[in-house]
PDB file of N, CA and C in Angstrom:
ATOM      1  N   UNK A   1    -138.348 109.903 123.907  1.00  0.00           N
ATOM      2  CA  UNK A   1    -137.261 109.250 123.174  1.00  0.00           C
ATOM      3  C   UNK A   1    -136.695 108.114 124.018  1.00  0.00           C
ATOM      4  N   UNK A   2    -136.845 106.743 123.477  1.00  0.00           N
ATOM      5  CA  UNK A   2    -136.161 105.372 124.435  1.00  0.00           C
ATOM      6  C   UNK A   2    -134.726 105.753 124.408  1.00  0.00           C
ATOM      7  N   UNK A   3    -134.322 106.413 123.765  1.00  0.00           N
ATOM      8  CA  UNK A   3    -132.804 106.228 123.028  1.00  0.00           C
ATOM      9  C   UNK A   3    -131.991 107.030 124.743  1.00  0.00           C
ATOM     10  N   UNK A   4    -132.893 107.925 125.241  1.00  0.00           N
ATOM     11  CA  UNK A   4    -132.312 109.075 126.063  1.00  0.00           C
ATOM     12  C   UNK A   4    -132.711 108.479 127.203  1.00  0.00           C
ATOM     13  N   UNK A   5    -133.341 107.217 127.964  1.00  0.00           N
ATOM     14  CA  UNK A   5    -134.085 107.068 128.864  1.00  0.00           C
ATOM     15  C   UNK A   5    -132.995 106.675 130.120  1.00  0.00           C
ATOM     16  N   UNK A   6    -131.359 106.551 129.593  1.00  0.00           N
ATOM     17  CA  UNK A   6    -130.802 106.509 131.116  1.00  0.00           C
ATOM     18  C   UNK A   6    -130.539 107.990 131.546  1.00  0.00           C
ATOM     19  N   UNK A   7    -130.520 108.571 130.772  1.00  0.00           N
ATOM     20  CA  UNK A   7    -130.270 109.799 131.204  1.00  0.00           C
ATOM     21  C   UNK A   7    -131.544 110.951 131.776  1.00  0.00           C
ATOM     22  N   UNK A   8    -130.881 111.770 132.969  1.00  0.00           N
ATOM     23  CA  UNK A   8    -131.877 112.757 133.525  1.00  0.00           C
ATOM     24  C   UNK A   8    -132.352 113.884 132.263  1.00  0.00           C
ATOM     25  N   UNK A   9    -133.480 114.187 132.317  1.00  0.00           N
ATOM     26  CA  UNK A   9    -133.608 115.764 131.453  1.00  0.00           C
ATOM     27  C   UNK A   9    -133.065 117.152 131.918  1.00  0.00           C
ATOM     28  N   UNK A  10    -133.121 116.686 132.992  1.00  0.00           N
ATOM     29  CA  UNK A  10    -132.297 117.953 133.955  1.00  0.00           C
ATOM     30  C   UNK A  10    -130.570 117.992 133.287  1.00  0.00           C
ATOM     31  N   UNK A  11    -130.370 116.960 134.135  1.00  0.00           N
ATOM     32  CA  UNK A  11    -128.715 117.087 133.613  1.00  0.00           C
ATOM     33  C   UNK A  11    -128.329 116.978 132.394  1.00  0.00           C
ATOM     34  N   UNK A  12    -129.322 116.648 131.247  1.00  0.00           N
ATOM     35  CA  UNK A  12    -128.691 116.633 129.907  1.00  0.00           C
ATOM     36  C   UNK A  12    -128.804 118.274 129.756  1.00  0.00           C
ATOM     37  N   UNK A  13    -130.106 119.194 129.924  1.00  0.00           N
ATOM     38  CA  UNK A  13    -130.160 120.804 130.089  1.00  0.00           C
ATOM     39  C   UNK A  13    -129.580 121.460 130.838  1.00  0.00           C
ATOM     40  N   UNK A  14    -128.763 120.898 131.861  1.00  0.00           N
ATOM     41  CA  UNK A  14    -127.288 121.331 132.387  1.00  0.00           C
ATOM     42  C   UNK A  14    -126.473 121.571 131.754  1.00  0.00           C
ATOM     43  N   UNK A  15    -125.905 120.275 131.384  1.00  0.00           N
ATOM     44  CA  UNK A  15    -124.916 119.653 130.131  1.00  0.00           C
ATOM     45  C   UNK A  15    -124.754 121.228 128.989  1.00  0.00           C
ATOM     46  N   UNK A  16    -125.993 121.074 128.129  1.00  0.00           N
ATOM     47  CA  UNK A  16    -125.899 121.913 127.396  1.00  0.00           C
ATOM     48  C   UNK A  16    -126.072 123.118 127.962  1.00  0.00           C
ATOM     49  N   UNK A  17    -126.446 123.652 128.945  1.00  0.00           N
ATOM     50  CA  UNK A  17    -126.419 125.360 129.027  1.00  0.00           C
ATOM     51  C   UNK A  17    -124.736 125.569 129.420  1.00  0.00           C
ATOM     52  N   UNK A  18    -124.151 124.519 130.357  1.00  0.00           N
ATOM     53  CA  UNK A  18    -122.918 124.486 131.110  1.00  0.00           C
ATOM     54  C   UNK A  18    -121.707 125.106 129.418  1.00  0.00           C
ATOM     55  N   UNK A  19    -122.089 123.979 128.631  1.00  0.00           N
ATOM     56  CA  UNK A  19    -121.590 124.322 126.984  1.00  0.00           C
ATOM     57  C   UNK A  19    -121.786 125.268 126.595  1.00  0.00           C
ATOM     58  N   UNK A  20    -123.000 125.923 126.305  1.00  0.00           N
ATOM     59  CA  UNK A  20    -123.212 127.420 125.546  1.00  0.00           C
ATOM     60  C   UNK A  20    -122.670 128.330 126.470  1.00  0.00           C
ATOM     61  N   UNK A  21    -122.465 128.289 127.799  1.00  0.00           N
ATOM     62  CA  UNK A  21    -121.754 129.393 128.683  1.00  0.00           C
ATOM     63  C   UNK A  21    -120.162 129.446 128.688  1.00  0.00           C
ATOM     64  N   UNK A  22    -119.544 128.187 128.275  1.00  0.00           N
ATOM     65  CA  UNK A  22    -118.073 127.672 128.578  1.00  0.00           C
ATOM     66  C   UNK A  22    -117.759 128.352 126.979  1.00  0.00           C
ATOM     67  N   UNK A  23    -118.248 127.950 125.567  1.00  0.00           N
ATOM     68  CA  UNK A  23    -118.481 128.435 124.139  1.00  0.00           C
ATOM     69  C   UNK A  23    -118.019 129.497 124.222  1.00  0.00           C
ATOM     70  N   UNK A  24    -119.321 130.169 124.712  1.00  0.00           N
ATOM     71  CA  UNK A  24    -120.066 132.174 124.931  1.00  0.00           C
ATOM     72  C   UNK A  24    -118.612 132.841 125.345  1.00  0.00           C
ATOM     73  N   UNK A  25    -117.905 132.086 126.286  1.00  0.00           N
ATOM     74  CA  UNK A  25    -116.970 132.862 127.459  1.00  0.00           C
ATOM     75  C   UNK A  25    -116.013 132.934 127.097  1.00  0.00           C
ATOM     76  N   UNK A  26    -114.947 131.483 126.284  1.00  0.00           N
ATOM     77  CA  UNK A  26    -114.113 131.322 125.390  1.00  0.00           C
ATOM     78  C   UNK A  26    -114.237 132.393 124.373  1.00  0.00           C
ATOM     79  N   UNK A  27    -115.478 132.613 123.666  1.00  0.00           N
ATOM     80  CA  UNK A  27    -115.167 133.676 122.690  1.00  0.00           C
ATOM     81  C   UNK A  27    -115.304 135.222 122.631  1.00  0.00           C
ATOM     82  N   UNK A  28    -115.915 134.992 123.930  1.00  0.00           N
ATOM     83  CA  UNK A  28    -116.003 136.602 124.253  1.00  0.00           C
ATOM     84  C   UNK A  28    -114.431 137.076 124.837  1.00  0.00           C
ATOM     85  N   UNK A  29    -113.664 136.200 125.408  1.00  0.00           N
ATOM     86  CA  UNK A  29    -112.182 136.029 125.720  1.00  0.00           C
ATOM     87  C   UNK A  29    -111.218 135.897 125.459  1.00  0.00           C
ATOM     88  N   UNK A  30    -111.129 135.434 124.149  1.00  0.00           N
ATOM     89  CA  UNK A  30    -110.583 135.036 123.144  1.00  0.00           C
ATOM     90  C   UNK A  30    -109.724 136.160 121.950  1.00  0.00           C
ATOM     91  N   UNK A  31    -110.375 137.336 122.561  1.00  0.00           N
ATOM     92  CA  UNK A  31    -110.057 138.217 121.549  1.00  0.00           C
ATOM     93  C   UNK A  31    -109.646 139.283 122.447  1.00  0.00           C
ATOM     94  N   UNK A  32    -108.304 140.171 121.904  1.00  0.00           N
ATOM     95  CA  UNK A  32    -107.744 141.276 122.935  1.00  0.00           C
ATOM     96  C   UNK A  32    -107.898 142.347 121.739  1.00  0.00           C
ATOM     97  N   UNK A  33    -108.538 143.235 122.368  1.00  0.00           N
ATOM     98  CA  UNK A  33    -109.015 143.981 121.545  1.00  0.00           C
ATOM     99  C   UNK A  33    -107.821 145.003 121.809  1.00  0.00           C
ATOM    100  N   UNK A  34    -107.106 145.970 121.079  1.00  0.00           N
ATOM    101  CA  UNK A  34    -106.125 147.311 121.412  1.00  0.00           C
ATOM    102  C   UNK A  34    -106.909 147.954 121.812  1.00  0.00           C
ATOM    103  N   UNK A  35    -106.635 149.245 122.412  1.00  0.00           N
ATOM    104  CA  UNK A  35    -106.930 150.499 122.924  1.00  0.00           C
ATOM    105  C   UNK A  35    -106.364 151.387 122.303  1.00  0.00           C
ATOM    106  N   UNK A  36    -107.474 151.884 121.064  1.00  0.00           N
ATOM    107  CA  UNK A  36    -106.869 153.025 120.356  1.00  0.00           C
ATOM    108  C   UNK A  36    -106.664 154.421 120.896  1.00  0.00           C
ATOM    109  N   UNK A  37    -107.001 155.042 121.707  1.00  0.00           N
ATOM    110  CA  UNK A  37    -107.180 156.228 122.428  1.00  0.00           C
ATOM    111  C   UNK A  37    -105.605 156.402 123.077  1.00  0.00           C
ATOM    112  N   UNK A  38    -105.180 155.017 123.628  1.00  0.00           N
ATOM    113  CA  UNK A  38    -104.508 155.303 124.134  1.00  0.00           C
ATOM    114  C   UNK A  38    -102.854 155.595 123.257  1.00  0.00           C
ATOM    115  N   UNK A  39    -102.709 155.048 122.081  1.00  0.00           N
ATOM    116  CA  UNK A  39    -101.455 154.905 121.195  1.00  0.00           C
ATOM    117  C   UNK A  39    -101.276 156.359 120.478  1.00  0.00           C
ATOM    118  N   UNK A  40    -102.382 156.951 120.123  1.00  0.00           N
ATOM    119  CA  UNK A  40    -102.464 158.296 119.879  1.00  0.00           C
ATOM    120  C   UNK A  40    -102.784 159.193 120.428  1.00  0.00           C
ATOM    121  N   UNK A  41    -102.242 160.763 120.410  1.00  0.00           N
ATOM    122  CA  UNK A  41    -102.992 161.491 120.989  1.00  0.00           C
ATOM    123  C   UNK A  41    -103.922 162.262 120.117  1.00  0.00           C
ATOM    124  N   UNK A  42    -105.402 163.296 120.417  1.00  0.00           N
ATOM    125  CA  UNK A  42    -106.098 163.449 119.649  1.00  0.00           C
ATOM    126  C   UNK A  42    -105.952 164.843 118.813  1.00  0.00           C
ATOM    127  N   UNK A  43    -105.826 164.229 117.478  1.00  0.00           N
ATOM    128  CA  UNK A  43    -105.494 165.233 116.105  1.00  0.00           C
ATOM    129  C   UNK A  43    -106.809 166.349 116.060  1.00  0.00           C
ATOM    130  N   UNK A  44    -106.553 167.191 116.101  1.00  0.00           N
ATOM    131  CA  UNK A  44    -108.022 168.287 115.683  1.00  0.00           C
ATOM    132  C   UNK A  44    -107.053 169.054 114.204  1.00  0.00           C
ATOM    133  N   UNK A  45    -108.356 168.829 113.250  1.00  0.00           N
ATOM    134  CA  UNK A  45    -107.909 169.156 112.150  1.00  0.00           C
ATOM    135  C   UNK A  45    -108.772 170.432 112.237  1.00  0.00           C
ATOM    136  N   UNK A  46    -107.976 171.212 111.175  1.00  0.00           N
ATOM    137  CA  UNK A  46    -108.763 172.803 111.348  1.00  0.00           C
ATOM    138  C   UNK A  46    -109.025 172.820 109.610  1.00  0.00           C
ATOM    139  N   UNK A  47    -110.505 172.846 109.828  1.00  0.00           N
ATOM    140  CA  UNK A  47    -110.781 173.240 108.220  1.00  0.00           C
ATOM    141  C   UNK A  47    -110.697 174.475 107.739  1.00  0.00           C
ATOM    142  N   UNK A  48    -110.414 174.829 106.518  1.00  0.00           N
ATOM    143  CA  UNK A  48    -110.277 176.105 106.487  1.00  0.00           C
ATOM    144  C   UNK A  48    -111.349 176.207 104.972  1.00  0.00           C
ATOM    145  N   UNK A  49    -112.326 177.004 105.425  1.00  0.00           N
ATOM    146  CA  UNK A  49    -113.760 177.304 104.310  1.00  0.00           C
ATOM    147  C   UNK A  49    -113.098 178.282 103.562  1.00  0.00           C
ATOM    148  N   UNK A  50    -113.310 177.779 101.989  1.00  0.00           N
ATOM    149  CA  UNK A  50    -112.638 178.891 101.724  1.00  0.00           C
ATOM    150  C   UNK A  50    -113.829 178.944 100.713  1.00  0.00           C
ATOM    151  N   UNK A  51    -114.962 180.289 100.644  1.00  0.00           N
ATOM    152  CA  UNK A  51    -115.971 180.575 100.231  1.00  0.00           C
ATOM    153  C   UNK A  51    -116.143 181.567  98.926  1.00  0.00           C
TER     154      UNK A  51
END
């Protein structure tokens, strides 16, 4: 491609992996997940068979 010829191939495949990792990280980060375990304590329900 003439269009790309000042630029390295290296550093343009920098460029973009540097992006999909900065993306990836933002959205894996982005989100606070609660901790349900901890807001409740655990219910044991007792079935009762009635046959």
């Amino acid at each position: 491609m003439p269009q790309m010829a000042p630029l390295s191939w290296i550093n343009l495949f920098i460029m973009f992996i540097l992006t999909f990792l900065v993306l990836n990280s933002l959205n894996y980060f982005s989100f606070k997940y609660e901790n349900k375990s901890l807001k409740s304590s655990p219910k044991f329900k007792k079935i009762n068979w009635k046959w």
